[in-house]
N, C-alpha and C. Protein backbone atom coordinates (compact mmCIF):
# COMPACT_ATOMS: atom_id res chain seq x y z
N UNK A 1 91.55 -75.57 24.96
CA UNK A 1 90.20 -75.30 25.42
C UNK A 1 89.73 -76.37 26.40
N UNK A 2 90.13 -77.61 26.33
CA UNK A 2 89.41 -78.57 27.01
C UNK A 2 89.87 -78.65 28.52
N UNK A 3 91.42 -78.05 28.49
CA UNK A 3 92.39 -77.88 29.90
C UNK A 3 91.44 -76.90 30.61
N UNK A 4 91.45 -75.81 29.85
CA UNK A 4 90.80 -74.74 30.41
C UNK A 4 89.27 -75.14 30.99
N UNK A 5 88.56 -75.67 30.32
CA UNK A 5 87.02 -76.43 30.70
C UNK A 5 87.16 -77.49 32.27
N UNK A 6 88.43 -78.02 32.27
CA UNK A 6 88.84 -78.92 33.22
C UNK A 6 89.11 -78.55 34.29
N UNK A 7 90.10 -77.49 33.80
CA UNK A 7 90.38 -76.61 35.20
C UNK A 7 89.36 -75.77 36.10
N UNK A 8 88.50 -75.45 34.95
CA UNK A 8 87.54 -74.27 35.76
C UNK A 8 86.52 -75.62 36.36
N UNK A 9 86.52 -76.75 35.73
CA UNK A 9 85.40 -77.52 36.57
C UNK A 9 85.76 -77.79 37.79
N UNK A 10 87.23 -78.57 38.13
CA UNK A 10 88.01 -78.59 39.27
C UNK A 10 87.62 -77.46 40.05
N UNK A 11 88.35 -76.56 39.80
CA UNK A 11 87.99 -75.35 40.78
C UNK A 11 86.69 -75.02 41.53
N UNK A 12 85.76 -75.56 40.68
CA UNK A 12 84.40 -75.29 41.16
C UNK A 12 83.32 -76.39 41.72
N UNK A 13 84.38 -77.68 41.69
CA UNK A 13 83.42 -79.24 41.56
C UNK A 13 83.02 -79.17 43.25
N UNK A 14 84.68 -78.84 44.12
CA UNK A 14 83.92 -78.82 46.00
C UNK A 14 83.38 -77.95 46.26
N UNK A 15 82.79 -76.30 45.69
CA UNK A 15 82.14 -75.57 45.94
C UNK A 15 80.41 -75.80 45.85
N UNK A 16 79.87 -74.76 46.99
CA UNK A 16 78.59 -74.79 46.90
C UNK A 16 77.85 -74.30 45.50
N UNK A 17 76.20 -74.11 45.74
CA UNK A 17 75.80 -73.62 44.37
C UNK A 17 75.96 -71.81 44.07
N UNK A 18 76.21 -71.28 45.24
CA UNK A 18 77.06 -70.33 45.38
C UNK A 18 78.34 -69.58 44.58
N UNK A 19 78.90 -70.39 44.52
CA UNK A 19 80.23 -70.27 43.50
C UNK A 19 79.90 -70.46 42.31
N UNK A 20 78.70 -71.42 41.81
CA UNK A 20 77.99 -71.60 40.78
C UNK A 20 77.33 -70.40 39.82
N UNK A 21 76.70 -69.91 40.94
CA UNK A 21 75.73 -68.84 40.36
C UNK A 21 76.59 -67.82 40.05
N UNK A 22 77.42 -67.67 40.78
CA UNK A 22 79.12 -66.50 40.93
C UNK A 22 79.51 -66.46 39.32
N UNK A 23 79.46 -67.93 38.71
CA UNK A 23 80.52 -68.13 37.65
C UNK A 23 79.23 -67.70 36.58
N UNK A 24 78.33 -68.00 36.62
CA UNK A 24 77.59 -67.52 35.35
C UNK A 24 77.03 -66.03 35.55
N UNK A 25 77.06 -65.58 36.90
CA UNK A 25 76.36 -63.94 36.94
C UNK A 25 77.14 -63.18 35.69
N UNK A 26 78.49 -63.30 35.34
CA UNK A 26 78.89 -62.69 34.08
C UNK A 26 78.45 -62.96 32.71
N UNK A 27 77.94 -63.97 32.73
CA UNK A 27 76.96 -64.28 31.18
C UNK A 27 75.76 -63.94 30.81
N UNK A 28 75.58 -64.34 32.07
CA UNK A 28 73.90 -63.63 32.49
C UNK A 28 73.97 -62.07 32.20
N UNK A 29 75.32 -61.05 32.14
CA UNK A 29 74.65 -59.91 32.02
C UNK A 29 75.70 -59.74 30.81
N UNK A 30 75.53 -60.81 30.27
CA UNK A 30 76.08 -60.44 28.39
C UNK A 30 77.29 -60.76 28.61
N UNK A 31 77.99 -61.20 29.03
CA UNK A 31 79.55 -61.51 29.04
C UNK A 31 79.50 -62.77 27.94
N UNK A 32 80.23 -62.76 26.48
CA UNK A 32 79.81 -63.83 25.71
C UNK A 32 80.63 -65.52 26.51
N UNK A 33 79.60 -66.17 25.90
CA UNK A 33 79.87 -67.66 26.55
C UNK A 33 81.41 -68.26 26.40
N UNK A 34 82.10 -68.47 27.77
CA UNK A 34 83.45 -68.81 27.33
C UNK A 34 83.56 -69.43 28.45
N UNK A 35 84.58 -70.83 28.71
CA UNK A 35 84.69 -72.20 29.83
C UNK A 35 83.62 -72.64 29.60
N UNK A 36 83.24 -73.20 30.18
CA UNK A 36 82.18 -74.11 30.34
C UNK A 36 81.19 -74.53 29.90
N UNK A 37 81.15 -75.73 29.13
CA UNK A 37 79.77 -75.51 28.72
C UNK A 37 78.41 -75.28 29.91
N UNK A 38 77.44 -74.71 29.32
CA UNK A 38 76.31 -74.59 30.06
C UNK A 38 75.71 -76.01 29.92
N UNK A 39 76.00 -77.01 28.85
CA UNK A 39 74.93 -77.72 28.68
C UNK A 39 75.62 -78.95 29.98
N UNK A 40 77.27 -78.74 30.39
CA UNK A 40 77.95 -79.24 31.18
C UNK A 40 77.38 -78.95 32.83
N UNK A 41 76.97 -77.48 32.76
CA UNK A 41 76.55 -76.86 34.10
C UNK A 41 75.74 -77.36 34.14
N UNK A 42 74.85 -77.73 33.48
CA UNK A 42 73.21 -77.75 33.69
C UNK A 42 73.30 -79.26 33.91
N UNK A 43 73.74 -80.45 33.20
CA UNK A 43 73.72 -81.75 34.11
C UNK A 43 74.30 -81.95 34.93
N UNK A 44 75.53 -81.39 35.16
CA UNK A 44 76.03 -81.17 36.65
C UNK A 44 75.34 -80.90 37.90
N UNK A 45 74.43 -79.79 37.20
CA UNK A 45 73.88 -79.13 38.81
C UNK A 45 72.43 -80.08 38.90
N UNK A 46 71.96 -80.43 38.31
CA UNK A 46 70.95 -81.37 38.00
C UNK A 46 71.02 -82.68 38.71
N UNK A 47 71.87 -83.03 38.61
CA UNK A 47 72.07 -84.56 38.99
C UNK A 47 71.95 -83.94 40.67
N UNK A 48 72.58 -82.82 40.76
CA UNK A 48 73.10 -82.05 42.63
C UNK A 48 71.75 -82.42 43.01
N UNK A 49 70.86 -81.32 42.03
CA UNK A 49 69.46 -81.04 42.61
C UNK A 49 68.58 -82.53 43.08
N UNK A 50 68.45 -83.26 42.33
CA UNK A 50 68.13 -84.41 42.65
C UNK A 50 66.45 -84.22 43.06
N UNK A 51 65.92 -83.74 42.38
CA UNK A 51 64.42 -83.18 42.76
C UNK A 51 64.23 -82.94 44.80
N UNK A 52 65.08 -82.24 44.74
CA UNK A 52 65.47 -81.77 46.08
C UNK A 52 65.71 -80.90 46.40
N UNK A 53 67.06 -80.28 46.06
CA UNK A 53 67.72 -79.13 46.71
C UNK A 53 67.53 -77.63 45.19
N UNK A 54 66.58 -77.01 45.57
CA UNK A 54 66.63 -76.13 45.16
C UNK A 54 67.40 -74.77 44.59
N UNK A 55 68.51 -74.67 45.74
CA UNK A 55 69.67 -74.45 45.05
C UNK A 55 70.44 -74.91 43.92
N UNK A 56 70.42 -75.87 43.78
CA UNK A 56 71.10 -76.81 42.80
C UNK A 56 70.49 -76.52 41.75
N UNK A 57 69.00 -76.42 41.77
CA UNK A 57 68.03 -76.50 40.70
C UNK A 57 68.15 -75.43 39.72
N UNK A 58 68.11 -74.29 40.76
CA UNK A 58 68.30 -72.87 40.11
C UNK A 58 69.56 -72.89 39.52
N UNK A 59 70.99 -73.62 40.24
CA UNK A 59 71.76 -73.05 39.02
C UNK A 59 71.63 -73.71 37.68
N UNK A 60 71.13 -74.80 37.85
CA UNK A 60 70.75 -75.84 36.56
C UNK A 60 69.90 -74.99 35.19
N UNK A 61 68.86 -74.63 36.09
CA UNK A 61 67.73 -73.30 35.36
C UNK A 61 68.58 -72.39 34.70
N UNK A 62 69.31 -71.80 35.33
CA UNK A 62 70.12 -70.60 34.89
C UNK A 62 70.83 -71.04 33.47
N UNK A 63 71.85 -72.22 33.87
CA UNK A 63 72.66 -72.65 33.04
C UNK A 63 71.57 -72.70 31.59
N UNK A 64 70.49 -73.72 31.63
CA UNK A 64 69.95 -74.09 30.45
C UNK A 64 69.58 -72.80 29.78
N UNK A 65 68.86 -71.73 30.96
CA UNK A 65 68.44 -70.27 29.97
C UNK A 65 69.47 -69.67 29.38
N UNK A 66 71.16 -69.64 29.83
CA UNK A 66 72.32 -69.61 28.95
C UNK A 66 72.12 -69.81 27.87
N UNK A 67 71.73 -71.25 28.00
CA UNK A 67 72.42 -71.75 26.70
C UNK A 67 71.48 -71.75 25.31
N UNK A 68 70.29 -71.80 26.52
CA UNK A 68 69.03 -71.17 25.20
C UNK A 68 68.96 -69.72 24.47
N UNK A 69 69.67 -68.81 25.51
CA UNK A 69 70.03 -67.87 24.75
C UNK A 69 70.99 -67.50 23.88
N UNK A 70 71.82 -68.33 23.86
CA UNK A 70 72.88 -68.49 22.68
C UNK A 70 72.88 -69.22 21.79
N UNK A 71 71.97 -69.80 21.67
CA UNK A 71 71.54 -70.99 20.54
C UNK A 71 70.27 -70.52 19.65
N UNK A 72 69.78 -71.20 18.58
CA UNK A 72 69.23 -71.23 17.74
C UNK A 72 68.44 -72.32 17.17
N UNK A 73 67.27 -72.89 16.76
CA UNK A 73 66.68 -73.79 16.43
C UNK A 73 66.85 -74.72 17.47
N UNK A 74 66.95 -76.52 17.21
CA UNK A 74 66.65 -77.16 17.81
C UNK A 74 67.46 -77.32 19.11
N UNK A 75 68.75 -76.62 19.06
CA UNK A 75 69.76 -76.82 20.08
C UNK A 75 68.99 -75.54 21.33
N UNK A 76 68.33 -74.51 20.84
CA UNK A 76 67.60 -73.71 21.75
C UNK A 76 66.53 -74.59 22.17
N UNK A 77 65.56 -75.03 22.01
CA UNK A 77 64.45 -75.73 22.19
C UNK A 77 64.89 -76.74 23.28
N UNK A 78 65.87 -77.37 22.94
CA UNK A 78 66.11 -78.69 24.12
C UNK A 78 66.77 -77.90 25.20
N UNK A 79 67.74 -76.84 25.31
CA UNK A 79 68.61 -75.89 26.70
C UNK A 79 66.36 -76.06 26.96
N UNK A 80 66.09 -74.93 26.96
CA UNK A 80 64.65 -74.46 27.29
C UNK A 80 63.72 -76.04 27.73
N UNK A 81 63.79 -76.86 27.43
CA UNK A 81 63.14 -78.10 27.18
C UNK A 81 63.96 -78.52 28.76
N UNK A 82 64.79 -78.81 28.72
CA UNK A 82 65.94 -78.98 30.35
C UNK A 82 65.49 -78.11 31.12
N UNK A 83 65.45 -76.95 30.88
CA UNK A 83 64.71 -75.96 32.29
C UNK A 83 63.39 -76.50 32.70
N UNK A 84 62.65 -76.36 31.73
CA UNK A 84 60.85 -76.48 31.75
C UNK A 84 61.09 -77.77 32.38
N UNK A 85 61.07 -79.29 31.98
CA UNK A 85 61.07 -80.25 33.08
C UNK A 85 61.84 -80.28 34.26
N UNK A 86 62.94 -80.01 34.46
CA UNK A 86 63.38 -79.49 35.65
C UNK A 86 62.37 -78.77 36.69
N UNK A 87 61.70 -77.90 36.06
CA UNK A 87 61.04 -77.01 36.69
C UNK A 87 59.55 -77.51 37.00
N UNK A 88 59.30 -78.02 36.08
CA UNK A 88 57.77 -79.44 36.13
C UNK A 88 58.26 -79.87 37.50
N UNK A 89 59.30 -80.53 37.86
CA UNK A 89 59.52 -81.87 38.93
C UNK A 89 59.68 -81.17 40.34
N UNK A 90 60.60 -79.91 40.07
CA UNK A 90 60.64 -79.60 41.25
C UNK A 90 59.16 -78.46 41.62
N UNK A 91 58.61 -78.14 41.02
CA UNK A 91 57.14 -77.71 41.06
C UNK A 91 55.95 -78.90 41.88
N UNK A 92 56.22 -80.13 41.25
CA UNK A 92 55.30 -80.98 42.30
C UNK A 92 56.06 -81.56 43.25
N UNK A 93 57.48 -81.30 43.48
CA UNK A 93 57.85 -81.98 44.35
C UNK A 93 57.38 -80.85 45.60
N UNK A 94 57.38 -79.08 45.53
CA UNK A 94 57.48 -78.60 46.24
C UNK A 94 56.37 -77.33 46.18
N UNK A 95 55.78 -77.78 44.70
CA UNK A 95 54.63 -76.65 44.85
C UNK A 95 55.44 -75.23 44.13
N UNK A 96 53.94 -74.48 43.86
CA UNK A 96 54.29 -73.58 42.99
C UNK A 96 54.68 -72.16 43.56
N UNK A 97 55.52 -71.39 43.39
CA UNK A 97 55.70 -70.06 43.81
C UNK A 97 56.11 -68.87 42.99
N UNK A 98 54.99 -68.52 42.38
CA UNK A 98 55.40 -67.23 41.62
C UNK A 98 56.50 -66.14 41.34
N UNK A 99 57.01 -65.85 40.73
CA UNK A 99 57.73 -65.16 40.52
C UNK A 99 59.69 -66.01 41.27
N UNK A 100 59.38 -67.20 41.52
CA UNK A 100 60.88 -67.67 41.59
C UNK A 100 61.44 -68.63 40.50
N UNK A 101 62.39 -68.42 40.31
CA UNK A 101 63.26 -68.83 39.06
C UNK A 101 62.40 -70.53 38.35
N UNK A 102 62.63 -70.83 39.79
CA UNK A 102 62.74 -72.40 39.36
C UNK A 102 60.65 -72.60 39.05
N UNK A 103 60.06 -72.38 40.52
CA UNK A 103 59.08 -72.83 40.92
C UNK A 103 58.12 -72.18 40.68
N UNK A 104 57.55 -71.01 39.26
CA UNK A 104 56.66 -70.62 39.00
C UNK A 104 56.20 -71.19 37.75
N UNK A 105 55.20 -71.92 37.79
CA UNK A 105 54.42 -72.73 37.00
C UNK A 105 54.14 -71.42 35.40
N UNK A 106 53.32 -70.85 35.84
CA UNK A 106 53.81 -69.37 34.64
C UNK A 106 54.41 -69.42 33.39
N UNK A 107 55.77 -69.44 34.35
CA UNK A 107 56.90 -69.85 33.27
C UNK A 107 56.67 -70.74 32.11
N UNK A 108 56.30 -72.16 32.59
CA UNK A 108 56.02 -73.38 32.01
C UNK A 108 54.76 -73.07 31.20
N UNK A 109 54.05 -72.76 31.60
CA UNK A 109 52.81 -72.55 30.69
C UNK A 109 52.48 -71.76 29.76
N UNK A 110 53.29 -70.31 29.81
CA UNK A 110 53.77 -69.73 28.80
C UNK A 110 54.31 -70.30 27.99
N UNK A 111 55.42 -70.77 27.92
CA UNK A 111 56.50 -71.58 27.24
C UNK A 111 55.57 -72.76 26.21
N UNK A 112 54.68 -73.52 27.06
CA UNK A 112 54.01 -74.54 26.62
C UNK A 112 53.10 -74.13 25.40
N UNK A 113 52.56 -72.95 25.73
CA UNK A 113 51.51 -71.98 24.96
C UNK A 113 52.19 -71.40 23.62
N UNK A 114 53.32 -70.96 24.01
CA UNK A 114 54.01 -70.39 22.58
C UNK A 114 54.15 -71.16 21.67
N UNK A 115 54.18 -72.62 22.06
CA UNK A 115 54.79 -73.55 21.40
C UNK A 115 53.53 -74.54 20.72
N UNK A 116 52.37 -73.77 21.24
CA UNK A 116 51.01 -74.80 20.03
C UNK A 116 51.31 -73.44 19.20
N UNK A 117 52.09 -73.76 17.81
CA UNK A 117 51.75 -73.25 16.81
C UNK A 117 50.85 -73.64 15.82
N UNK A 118 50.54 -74.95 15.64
CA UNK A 118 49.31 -75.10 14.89
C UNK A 118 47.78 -75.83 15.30
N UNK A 119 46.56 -74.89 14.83
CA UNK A 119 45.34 -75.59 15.59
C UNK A 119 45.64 -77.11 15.77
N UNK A 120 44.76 -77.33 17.03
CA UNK A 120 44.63 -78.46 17.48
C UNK A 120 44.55 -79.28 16.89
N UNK A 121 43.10 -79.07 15.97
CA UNK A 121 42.65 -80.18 14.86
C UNK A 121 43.65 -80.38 13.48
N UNK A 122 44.62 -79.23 13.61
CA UNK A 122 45.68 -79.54 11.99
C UNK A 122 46.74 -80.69 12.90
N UNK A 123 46.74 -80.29 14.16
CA UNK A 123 47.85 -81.45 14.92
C UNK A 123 47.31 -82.47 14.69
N UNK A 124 46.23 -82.60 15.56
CA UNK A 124 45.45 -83.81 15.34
C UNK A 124 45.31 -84.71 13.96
N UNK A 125 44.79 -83.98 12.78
CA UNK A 125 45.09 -84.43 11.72
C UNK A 125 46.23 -85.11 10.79
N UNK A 126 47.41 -83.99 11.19
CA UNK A 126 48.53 -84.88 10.90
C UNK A 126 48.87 -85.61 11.68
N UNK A 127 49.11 -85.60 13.03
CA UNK A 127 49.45 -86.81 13.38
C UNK A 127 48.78 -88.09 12.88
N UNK A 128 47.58 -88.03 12.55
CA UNK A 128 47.22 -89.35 12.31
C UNK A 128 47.62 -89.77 10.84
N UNK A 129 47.40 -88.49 9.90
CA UNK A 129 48.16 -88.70 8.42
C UNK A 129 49.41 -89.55 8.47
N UNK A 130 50.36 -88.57 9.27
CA UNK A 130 51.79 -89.46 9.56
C UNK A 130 51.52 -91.00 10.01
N UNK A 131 50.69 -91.13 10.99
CA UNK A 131 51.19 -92.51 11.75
C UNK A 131 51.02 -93.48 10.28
N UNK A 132 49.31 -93.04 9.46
CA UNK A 132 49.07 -94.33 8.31
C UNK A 132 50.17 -93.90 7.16
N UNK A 133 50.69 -92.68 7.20
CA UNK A 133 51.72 -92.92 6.56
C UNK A 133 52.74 -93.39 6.31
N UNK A 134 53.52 -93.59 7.81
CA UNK A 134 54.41 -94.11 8.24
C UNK A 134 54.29 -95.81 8.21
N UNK A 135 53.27 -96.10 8.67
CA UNK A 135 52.75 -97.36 8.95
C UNK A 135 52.99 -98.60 7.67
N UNK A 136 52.85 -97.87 6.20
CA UNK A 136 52.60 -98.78 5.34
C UNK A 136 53.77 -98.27 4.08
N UNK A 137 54.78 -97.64 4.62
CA UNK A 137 55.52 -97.37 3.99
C UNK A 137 57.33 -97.73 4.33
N UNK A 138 57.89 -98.23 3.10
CA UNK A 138 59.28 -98.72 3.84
C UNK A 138 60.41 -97.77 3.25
N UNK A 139 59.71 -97.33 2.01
CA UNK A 139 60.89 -96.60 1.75
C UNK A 139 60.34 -95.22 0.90
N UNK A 140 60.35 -93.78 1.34
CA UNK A 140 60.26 -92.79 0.23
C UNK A 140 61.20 -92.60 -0.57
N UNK A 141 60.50 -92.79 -1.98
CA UNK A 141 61.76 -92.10 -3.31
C UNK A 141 61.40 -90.50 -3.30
N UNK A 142 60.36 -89.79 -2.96
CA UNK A 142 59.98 -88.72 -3.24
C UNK A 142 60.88 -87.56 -1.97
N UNK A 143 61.60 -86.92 -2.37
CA UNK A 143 62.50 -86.11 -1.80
C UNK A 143 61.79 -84.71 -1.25
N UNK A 144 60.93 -84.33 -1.52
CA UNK A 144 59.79 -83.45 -1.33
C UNK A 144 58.90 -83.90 -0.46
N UNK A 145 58.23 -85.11 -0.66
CA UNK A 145 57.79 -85.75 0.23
C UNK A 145 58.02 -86.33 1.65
N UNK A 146 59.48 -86.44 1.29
CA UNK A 146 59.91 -86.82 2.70
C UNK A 146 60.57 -85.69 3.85
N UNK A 147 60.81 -84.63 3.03
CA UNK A 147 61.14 -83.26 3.79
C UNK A 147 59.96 -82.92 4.41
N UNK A 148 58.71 -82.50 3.59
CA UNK A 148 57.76 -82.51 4.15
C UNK A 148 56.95 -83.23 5.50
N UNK A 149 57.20 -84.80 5.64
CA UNK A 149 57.16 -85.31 6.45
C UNK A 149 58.10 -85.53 7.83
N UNK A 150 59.53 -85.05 7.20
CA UNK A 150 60.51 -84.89 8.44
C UNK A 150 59.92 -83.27 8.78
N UNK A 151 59.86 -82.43 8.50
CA UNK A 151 59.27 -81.15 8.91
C UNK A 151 57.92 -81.31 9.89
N UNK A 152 56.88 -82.52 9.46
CA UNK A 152 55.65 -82.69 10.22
C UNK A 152 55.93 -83.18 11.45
N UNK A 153 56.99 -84.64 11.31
CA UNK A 153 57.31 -84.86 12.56
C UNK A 153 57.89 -83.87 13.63
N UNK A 154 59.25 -83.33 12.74
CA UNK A 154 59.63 -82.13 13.63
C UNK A 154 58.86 -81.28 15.13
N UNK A 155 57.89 -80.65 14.18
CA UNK A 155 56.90 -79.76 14.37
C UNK A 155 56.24 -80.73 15.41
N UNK A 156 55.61 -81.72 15.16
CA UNK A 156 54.18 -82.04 16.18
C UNK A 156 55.51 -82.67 17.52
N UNK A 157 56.41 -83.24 17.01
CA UNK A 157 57.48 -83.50 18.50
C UNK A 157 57.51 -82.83 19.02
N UNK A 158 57.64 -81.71 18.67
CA UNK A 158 58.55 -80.44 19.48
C UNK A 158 57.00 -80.10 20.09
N UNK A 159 55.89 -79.89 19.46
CA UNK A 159 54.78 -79.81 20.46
C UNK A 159 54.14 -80.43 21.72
N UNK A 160 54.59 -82.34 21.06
CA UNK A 160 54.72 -83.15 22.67
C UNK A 160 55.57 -83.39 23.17
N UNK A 161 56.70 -82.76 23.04
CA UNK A 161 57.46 -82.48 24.40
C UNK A 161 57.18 -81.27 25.02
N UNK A 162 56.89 -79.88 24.65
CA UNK A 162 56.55 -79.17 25.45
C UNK A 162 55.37 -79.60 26.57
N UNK A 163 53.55 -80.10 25.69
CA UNK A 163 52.68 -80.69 26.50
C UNK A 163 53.21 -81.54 27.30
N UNK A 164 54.62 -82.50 27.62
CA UNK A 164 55.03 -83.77 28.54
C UNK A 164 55.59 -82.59 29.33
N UNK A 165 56.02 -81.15 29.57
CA UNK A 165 56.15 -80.65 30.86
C UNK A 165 54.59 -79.99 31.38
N UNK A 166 53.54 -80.43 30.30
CA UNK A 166 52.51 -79.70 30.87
C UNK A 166 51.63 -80.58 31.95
N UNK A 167 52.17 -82.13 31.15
CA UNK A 167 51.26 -83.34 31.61
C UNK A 167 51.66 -83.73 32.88
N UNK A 168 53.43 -82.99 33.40
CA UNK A 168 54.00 -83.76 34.59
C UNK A 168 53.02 -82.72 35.65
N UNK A 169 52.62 -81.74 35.35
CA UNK A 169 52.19 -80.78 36.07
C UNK A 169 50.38 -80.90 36.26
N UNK A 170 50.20 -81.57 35.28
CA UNK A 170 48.31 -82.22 35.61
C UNK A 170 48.28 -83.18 36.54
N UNK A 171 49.34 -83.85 36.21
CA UNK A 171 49.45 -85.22 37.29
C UNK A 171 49.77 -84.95 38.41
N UNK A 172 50.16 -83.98 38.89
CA UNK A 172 50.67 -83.78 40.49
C UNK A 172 49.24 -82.76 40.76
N UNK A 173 48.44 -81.92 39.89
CA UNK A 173 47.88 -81.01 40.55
C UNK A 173 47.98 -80.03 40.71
N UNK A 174 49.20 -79.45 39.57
CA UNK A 174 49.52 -78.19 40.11
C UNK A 174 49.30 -77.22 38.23
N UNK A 175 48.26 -78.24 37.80
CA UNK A 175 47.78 -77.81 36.18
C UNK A 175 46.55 -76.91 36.46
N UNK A 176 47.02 -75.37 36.03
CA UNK A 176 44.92 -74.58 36.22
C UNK A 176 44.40 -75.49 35.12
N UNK A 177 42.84 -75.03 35.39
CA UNK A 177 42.18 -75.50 34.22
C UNK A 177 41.64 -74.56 33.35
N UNK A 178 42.26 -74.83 31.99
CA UNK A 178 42.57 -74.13 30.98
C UNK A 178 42.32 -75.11 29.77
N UNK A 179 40.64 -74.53 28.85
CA UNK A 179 39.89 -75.63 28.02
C UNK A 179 41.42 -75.99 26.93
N UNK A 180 41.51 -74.98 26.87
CA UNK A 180 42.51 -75.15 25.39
C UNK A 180 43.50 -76.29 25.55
N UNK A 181 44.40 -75.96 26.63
CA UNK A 181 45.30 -76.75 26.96
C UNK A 181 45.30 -78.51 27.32
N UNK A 182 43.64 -78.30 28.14
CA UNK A 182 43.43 -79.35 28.39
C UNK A 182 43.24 -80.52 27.45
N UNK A 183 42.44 -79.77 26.06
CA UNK A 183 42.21 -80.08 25.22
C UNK A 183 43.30 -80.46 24.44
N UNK A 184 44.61 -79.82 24.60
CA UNK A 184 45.71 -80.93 23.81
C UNK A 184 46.35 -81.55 24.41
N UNK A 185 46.28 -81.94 25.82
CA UNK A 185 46.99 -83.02 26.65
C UNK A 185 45.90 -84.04 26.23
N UNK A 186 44.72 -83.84 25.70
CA UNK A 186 43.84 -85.10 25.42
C UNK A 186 44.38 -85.97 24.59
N UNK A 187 44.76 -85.32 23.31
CA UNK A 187 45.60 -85.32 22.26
C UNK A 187 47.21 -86.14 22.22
N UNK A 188 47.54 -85.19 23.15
CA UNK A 188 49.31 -85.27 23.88
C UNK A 188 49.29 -87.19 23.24
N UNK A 189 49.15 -87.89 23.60
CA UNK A 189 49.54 -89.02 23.19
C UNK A 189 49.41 -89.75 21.98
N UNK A 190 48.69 -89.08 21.06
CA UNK A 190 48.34 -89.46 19.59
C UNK A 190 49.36 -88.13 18.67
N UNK A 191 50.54 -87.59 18.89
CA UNK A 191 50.73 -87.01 18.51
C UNK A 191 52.38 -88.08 18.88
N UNK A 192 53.38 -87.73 17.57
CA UNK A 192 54.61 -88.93 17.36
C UNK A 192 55.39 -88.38 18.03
């Protein structure tokens, strides 16, 4: 398997993003995942893009929505998590354009939105539970307790990393204004 991963990278390392998009159009329409990793494509073409070349970007995009679609729990979240900032950077590098892969803000904000699953104020709340929890404690014996708390962290992370592709996008200017949202980038930094 790894010859095979080697070879197909060779073959494709002096080609444009062209040959790129060539090699995943078969996955993209259900062909199950086989060579390459995507999570391989996607820093590959990434490093290309260089908050620059848009071509590059898109196959990067592509790759990560691969791999988010073949994955499950946290290994889905981070493929999807690689698109969305990708797509944050080259959005203020070049502005927003609807309906294209890379550069429709949309995308991101949907994504960002699905992902406040719990009111503001229960975020808010635990995070601060956790921090004095965390703060004055060296060791849990309680096994219940500490699932519970790896589950809280879980949860409110995975919420500020989505808001850190919302925040790269306030900072350039290219954030609508939207109370809700705004209202948990207030947040965004009191959350672990």
């Amino acid at each position: 398997m790894q010859a095979d991963q080697q070879s197909i990278m060779v073959s494709l390392m002096d080609k444009g993003p062209e040959a790129w998009r060539e090699y995943l159009r078969p996955f993209e329409e259900g062909a199950p995942l086989t060579g390459l990793s995507m999570q391989v494509i996607f820093q590959y073409a990434a490093r290309l893009a260089n908050d620059q070349n848009l071509d590059w970007a898109e196959v990067a995009v592509r790759a990560a929505e691969l791999e988010a679609r073949n994955c499950t729990g946290s290994e889905r979240e981070n493929a999807l998590l690689w698109a969305m900032n990708l797509r944050s950077r080259f959005i203020c590098k070049m502005g927003t354009r609807s309906g294209h892969l890379v550069l429709d803000k949309s995308l991101i904000l949907a994504w960002v939105m699905e992902g406040l699953k719990l009111p503001l104020q229960t975020a808010n709340a635990k995070a601060a539970e956790l921090k004095a929890k965390l703060a004055g404690i060296k060791v849990l014996s309680d096994p219940e307790e500490r699932q519970r708390i790896g589950n809280d962290l879980r949860d409110l992370r995975r919420i500020k990393h989505r808001l850190n592709a919302a925040k790269v996008l306030a900072d350039c200017g290219e954030l609508p204004n939207d109370p809700i949202l705004n209202e948990w980038l207030e947040i965004r930094e009191q959350l672990p």
